[in-house]
N, C-alpha and C. Protein backbone atom coordinates (compact mmCIF):
# COMPACT_ATOMS: atom_id res chain seq x y z
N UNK A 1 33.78 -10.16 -72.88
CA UNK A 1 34.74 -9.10 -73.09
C UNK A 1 35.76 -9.46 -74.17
N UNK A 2 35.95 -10.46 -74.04
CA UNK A 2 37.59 -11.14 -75.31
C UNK A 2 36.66 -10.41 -76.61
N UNK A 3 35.23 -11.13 -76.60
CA UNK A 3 34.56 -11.32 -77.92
C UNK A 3 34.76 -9.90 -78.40
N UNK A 4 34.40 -8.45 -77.53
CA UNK A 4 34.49 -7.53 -78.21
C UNK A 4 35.92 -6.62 -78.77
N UNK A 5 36.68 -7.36 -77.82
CA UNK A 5 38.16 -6.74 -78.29
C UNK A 5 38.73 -7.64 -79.40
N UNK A 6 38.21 -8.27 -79.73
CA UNK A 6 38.33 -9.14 -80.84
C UNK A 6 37.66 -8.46 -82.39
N UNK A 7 36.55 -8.10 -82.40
CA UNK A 7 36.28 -7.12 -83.30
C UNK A 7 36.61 -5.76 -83.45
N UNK A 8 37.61 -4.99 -82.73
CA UNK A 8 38.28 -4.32 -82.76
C UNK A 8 39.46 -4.37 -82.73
N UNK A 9 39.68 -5.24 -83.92
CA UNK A 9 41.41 -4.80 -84.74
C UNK A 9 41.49 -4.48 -85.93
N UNK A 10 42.39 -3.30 -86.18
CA UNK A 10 42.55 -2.77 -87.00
C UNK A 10 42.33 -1.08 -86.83
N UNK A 11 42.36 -0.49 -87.91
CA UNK A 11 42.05 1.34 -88.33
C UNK A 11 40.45 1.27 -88.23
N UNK A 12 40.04 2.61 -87.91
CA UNK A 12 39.09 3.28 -87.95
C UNK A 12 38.68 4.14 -89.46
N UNK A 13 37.57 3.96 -90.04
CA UNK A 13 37.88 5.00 -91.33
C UNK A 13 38.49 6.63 -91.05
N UNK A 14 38.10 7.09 -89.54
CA UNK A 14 38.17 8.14 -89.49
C UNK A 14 39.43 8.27 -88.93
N UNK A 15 40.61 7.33 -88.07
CA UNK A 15 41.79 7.43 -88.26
C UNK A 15 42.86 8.13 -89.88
N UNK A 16 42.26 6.34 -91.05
CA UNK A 16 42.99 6.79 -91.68
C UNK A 16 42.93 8.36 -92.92
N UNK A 17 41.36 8.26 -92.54
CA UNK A 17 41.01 10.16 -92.84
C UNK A 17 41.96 11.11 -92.34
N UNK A 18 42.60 10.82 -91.06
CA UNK A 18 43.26 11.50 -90.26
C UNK A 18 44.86 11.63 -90.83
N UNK A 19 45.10 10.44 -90.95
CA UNK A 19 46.41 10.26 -91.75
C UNK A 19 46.74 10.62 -92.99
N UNK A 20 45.42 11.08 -93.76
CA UNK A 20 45.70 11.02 -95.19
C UNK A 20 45.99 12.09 -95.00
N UNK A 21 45.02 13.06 -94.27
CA UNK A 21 44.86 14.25 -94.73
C UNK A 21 45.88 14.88 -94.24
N UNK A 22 46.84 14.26 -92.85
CA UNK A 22 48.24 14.89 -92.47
C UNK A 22 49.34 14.54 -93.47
N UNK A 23 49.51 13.69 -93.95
CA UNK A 23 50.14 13.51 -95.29
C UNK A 23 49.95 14.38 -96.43
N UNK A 24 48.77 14.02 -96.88
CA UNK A 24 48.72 15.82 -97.70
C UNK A 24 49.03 16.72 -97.65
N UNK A 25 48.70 17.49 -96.06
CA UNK A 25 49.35 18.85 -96.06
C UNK A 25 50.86 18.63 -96.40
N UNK A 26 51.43 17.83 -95.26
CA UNK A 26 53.25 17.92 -95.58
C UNK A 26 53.68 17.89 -96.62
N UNK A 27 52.62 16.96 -98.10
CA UNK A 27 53.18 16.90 -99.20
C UNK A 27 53.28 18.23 -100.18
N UNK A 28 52.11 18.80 -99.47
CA UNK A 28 52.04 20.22 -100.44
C UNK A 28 52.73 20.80 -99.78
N UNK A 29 53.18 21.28 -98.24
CA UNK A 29 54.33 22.05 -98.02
C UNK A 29 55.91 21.35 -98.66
N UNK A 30 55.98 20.41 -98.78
CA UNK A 30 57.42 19.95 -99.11
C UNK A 30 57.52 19.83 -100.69
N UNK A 31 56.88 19.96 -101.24
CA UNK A 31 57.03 19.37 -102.33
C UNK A 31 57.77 20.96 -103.01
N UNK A 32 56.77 21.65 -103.46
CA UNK A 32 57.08 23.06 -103.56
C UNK A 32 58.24 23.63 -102.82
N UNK A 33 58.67 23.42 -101.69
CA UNK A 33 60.37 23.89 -100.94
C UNK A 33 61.34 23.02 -101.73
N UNK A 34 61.06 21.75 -102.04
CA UNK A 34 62.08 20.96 -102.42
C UNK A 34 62.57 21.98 -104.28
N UNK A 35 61.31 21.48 -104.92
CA UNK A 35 61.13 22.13 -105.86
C UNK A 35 61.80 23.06 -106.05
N UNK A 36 61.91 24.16 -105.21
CA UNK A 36 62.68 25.44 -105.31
C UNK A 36 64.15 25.45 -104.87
N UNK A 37 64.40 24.58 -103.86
CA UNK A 37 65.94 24.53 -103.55
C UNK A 37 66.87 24.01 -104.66
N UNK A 38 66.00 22.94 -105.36
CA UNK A 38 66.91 22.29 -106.54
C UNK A 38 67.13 23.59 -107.55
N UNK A 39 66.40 24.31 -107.97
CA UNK A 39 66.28 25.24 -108.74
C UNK A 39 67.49 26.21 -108.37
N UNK A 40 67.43 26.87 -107.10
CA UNK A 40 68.56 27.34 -106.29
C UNK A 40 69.77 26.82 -106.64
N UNK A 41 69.89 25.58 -106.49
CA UNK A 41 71.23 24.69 -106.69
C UNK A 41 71.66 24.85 -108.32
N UNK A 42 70.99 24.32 -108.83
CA UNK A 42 71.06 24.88 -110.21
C UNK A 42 71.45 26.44 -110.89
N UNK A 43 71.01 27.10 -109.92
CA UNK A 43 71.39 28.37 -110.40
C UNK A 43 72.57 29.01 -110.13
N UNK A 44 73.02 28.09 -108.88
CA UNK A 44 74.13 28.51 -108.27
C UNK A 44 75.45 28.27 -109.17
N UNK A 45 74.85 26.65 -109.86
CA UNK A 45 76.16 25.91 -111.11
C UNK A 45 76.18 27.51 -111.99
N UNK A 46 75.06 27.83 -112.67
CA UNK A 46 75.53 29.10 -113.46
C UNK A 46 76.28 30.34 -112.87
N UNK A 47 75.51 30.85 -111.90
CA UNK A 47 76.92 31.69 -111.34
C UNK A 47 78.47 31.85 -111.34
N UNK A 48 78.32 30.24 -110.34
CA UNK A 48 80.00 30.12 -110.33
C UNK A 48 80.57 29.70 -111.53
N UNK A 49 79.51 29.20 -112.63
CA UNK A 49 80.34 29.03 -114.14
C UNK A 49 80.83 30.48 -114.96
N UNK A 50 79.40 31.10 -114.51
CA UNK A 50 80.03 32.89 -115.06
C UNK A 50 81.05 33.11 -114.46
N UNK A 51 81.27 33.24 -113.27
CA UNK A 51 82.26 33.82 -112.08
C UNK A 51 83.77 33.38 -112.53
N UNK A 52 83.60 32.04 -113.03
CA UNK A 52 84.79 31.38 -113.68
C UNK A 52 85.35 31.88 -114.97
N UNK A 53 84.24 31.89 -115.90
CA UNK A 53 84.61 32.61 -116.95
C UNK A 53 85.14 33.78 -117.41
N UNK A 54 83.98 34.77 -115.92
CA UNK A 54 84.96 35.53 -116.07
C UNK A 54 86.12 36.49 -115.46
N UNK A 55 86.62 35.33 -114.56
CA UNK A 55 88.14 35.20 -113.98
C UNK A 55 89.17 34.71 -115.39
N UNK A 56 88.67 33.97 -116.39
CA UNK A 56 89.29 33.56 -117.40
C UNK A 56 89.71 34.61 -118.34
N UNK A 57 88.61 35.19 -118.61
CA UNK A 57 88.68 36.43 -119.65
C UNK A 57 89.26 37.60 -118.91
N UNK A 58 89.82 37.89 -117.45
CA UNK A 58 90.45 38.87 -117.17
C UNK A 58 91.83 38.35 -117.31
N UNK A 59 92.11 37.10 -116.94
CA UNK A 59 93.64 36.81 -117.06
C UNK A 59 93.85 36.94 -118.66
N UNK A 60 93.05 36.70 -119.51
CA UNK A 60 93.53 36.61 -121.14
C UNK A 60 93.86 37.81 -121.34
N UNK A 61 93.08 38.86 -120.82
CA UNK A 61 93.19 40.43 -121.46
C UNK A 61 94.15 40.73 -120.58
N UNK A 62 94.68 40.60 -119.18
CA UNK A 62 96.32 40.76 -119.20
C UNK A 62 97.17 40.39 -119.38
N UNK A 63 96.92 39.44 -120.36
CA UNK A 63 98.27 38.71 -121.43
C UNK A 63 98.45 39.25 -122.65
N UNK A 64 97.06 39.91 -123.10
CA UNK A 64 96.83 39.92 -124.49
C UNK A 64 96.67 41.61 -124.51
N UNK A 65 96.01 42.48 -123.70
CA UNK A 65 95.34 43.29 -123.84
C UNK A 65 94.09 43.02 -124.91
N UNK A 66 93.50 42.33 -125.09
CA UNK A 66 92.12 42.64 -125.53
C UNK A 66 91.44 41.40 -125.36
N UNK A 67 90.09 41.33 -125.15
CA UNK A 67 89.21 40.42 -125.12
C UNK A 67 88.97 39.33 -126.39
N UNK A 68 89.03 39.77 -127.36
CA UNK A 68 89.10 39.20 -128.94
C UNK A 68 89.76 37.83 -128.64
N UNK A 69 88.98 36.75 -128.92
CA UNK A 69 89.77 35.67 -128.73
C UNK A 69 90.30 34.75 -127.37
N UNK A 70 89.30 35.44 -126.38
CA UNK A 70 89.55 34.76 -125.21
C UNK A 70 88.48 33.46 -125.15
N UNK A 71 88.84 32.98 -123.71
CA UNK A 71 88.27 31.78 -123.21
C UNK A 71 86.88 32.31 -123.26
N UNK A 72 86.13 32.05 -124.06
CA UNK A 72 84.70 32.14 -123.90
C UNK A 72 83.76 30.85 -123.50
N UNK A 73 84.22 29.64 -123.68
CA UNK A 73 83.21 28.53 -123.58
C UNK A 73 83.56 28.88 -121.81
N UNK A 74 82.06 27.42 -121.89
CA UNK A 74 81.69 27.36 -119.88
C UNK A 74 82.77 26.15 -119.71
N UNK A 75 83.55 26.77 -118.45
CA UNK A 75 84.20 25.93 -117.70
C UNK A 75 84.16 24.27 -117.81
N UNK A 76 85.23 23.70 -118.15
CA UNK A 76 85.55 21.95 -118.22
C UNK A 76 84.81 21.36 -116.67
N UNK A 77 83.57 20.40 -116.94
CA UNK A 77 83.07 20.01 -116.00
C UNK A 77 82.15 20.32 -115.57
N UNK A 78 81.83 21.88 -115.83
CA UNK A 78 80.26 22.57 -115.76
C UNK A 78 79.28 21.87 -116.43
N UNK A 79 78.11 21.96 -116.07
CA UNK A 79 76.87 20.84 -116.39
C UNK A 79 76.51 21.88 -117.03
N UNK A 80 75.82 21.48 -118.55
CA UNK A 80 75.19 22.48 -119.45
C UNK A 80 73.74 21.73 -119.89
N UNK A 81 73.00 21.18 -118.72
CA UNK A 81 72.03 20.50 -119.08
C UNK A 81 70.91 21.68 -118.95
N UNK A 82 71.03 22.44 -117.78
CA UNK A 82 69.77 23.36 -117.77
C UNK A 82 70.15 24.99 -118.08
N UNK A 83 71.43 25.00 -118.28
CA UNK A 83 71.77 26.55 -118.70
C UNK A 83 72.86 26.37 -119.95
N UNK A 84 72.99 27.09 -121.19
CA UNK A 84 73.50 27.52 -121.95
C UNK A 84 74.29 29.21 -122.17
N UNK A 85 75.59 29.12 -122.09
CA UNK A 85 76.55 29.70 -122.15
C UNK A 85 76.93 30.70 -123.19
N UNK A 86 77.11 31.74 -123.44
CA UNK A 86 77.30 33.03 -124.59
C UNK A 86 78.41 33.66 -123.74
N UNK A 87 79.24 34.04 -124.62
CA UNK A 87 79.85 35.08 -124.77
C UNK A 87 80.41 35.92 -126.23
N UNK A 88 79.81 37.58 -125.59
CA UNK A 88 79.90 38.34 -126.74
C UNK A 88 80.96 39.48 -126.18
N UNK A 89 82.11 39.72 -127.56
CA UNK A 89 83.16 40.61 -127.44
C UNK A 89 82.81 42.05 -128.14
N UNK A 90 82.61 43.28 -127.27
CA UNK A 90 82.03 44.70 -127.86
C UNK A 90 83.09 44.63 -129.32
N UNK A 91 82.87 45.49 -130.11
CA UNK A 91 83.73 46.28 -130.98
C UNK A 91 85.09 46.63 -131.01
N UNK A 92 85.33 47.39 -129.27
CA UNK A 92 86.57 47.93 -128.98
C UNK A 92 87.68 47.09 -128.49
N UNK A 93 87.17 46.05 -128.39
CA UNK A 93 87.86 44.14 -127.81
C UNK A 93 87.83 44.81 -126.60
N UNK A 94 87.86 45.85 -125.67
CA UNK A 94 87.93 46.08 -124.38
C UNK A 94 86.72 45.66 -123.37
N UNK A 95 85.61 45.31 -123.77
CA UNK A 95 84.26 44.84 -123.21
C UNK A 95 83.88 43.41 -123.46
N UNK A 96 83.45 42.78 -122.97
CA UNK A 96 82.45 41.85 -122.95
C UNK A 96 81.46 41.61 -122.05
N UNK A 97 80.62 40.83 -122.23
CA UNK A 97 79.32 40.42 -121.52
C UNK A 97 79.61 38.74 -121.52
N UNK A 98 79.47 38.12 -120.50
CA UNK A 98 79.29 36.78 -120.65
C UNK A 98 77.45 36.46 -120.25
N UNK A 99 76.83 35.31 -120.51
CA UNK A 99 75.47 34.83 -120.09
C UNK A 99 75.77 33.50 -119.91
N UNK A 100 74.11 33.30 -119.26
CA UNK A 100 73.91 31.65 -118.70
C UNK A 100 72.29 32.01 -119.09
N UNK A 101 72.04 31.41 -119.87
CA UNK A 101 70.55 31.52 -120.29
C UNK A 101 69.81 29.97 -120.04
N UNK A 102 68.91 29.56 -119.18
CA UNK A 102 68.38 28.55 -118.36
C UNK A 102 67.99 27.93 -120.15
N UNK A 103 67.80 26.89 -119.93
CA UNK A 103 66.74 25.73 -120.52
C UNK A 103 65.96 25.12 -120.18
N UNK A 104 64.86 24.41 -120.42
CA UNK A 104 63.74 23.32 -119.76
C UNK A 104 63.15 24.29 -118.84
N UNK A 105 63.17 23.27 -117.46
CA UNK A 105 62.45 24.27 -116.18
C UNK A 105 63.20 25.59 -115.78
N UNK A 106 64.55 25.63 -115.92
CA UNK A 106 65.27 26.73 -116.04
C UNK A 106 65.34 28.14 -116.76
N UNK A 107 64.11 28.11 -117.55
CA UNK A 107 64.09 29.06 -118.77
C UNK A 107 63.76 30.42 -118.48
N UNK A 108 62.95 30.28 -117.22
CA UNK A 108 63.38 31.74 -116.53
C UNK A 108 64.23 32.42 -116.09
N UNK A 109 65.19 31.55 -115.64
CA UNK A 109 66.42 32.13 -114.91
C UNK A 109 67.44 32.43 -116.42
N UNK A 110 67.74 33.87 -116.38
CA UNK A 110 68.92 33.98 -117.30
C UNK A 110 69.64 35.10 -115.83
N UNK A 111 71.70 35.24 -116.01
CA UNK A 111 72.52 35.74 -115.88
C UNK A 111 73.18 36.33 -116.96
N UNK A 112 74.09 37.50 -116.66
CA UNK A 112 74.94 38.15 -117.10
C UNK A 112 76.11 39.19 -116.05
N UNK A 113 76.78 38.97 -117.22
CA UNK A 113 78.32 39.50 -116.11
C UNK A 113 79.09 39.95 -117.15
N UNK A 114 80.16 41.09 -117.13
CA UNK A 114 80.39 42.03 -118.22
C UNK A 114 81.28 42.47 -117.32
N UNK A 115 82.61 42.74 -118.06
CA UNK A 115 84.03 43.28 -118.08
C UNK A 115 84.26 44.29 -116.40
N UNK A 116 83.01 45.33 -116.49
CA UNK A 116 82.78 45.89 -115.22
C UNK A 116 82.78 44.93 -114.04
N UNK A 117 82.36 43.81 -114.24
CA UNK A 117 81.76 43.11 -113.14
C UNK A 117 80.36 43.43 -112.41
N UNK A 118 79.44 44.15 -113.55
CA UNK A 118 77.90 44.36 -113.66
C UNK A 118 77.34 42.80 -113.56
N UNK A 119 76.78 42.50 -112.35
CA UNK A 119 76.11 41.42 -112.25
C UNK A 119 74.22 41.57 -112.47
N UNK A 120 74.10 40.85 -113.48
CA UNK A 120 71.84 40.85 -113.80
C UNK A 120 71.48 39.35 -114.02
N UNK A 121 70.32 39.53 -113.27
CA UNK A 121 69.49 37.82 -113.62
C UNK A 121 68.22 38.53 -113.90
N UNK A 122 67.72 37.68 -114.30
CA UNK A 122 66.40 37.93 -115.11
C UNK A 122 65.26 38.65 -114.10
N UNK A 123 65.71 38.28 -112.66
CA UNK A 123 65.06 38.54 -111.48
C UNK A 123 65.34 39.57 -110.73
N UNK A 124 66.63 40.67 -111.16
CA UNK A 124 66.99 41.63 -110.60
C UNK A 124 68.15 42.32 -111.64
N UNK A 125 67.86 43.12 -111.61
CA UNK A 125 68.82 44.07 -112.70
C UNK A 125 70.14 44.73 -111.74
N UNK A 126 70.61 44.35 -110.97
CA UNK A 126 71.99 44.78 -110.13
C UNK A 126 72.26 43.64 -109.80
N UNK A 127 72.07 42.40 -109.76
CA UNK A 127 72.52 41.57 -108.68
C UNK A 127 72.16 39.80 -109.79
N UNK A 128 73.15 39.09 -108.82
CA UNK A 128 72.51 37.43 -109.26
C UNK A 128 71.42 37.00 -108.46
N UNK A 129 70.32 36.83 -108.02
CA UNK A 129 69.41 36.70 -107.35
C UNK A 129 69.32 35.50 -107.81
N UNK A 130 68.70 33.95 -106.90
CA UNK A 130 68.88 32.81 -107.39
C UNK A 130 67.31 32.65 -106.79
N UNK A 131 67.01 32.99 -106.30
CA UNK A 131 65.07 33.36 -106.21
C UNK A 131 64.21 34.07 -106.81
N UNK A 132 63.34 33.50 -107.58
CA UNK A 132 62.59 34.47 -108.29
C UNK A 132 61.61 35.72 -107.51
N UNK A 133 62.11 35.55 -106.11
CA UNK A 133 61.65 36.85 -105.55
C UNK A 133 62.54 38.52 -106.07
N UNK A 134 63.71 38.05 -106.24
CA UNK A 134 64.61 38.96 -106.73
C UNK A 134 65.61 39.53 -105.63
N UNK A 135 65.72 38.74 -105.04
CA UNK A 135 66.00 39.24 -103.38
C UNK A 135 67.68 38.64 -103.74
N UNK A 136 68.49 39.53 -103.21
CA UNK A 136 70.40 38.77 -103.34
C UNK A 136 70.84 38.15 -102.36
């Protein structure tokens, strides 16, 4: 009896078949959720950088009355690694539009936000949607 429990140590091939293949699945479910939350997170920095901006450009135009010449760059401290920042002043200096236009893996996601407080992402034309389902 010793002799045969003695040749039985160790894995089975069909154990670690067992293991691989439960590892796999979890990797393909996690990998892809992770994937997308960072993206989320990221999109969220552009929002609240618009949102900032343009809290900036309403206080200028009730100092100034007109948009011409306001705070247009993105917020001191905002990360501009995966989104790039615009702002354009209409004709009448009474309008603007601010953007966050993605870069790299980000290049789908663009925002905009405008004097109304008209919020659009590339993923929904009323709203900031930070899922490319388009969902707010």
């Amino acid at each position: 009896m010793d002799k045969w429990k003695k040749l039985q140590q160790g894995f089975t091939l069909v154990e670690l078949m067992i293991v691989i293949a439960i590892i796999g699945i979890l990797a393909a479910i996690a990998i892809p959720s992770y994937t997308n939350y960072v993206r989320q997170a990221r999109a969220t920095e552009a929002t609240g950088a618009l949102a900032d901006m343009r809290i900036r450009m309403e206080q200028y135009f009730q100092d100034n009355r007109t948009y011409v010449g306001g705070p247009c760059a993105a917020p001191t401290g905002t990360s501009t690694t995966f989104f790039a920042f615009s702002c354009s002043v209409a004709g009448t200096a009474t309008a603007y539009t601010l953007a966050a236009t993605g870069a790299g893996e980000m290049a789908a996601y663009t925002y905009s936000i405008n004097q109304a407080n008209t919020k659009t992402s590339s993923f929904n034309a009323t709203c900031w949607s930070l899922k490319p389902s388009g969902i707010c």
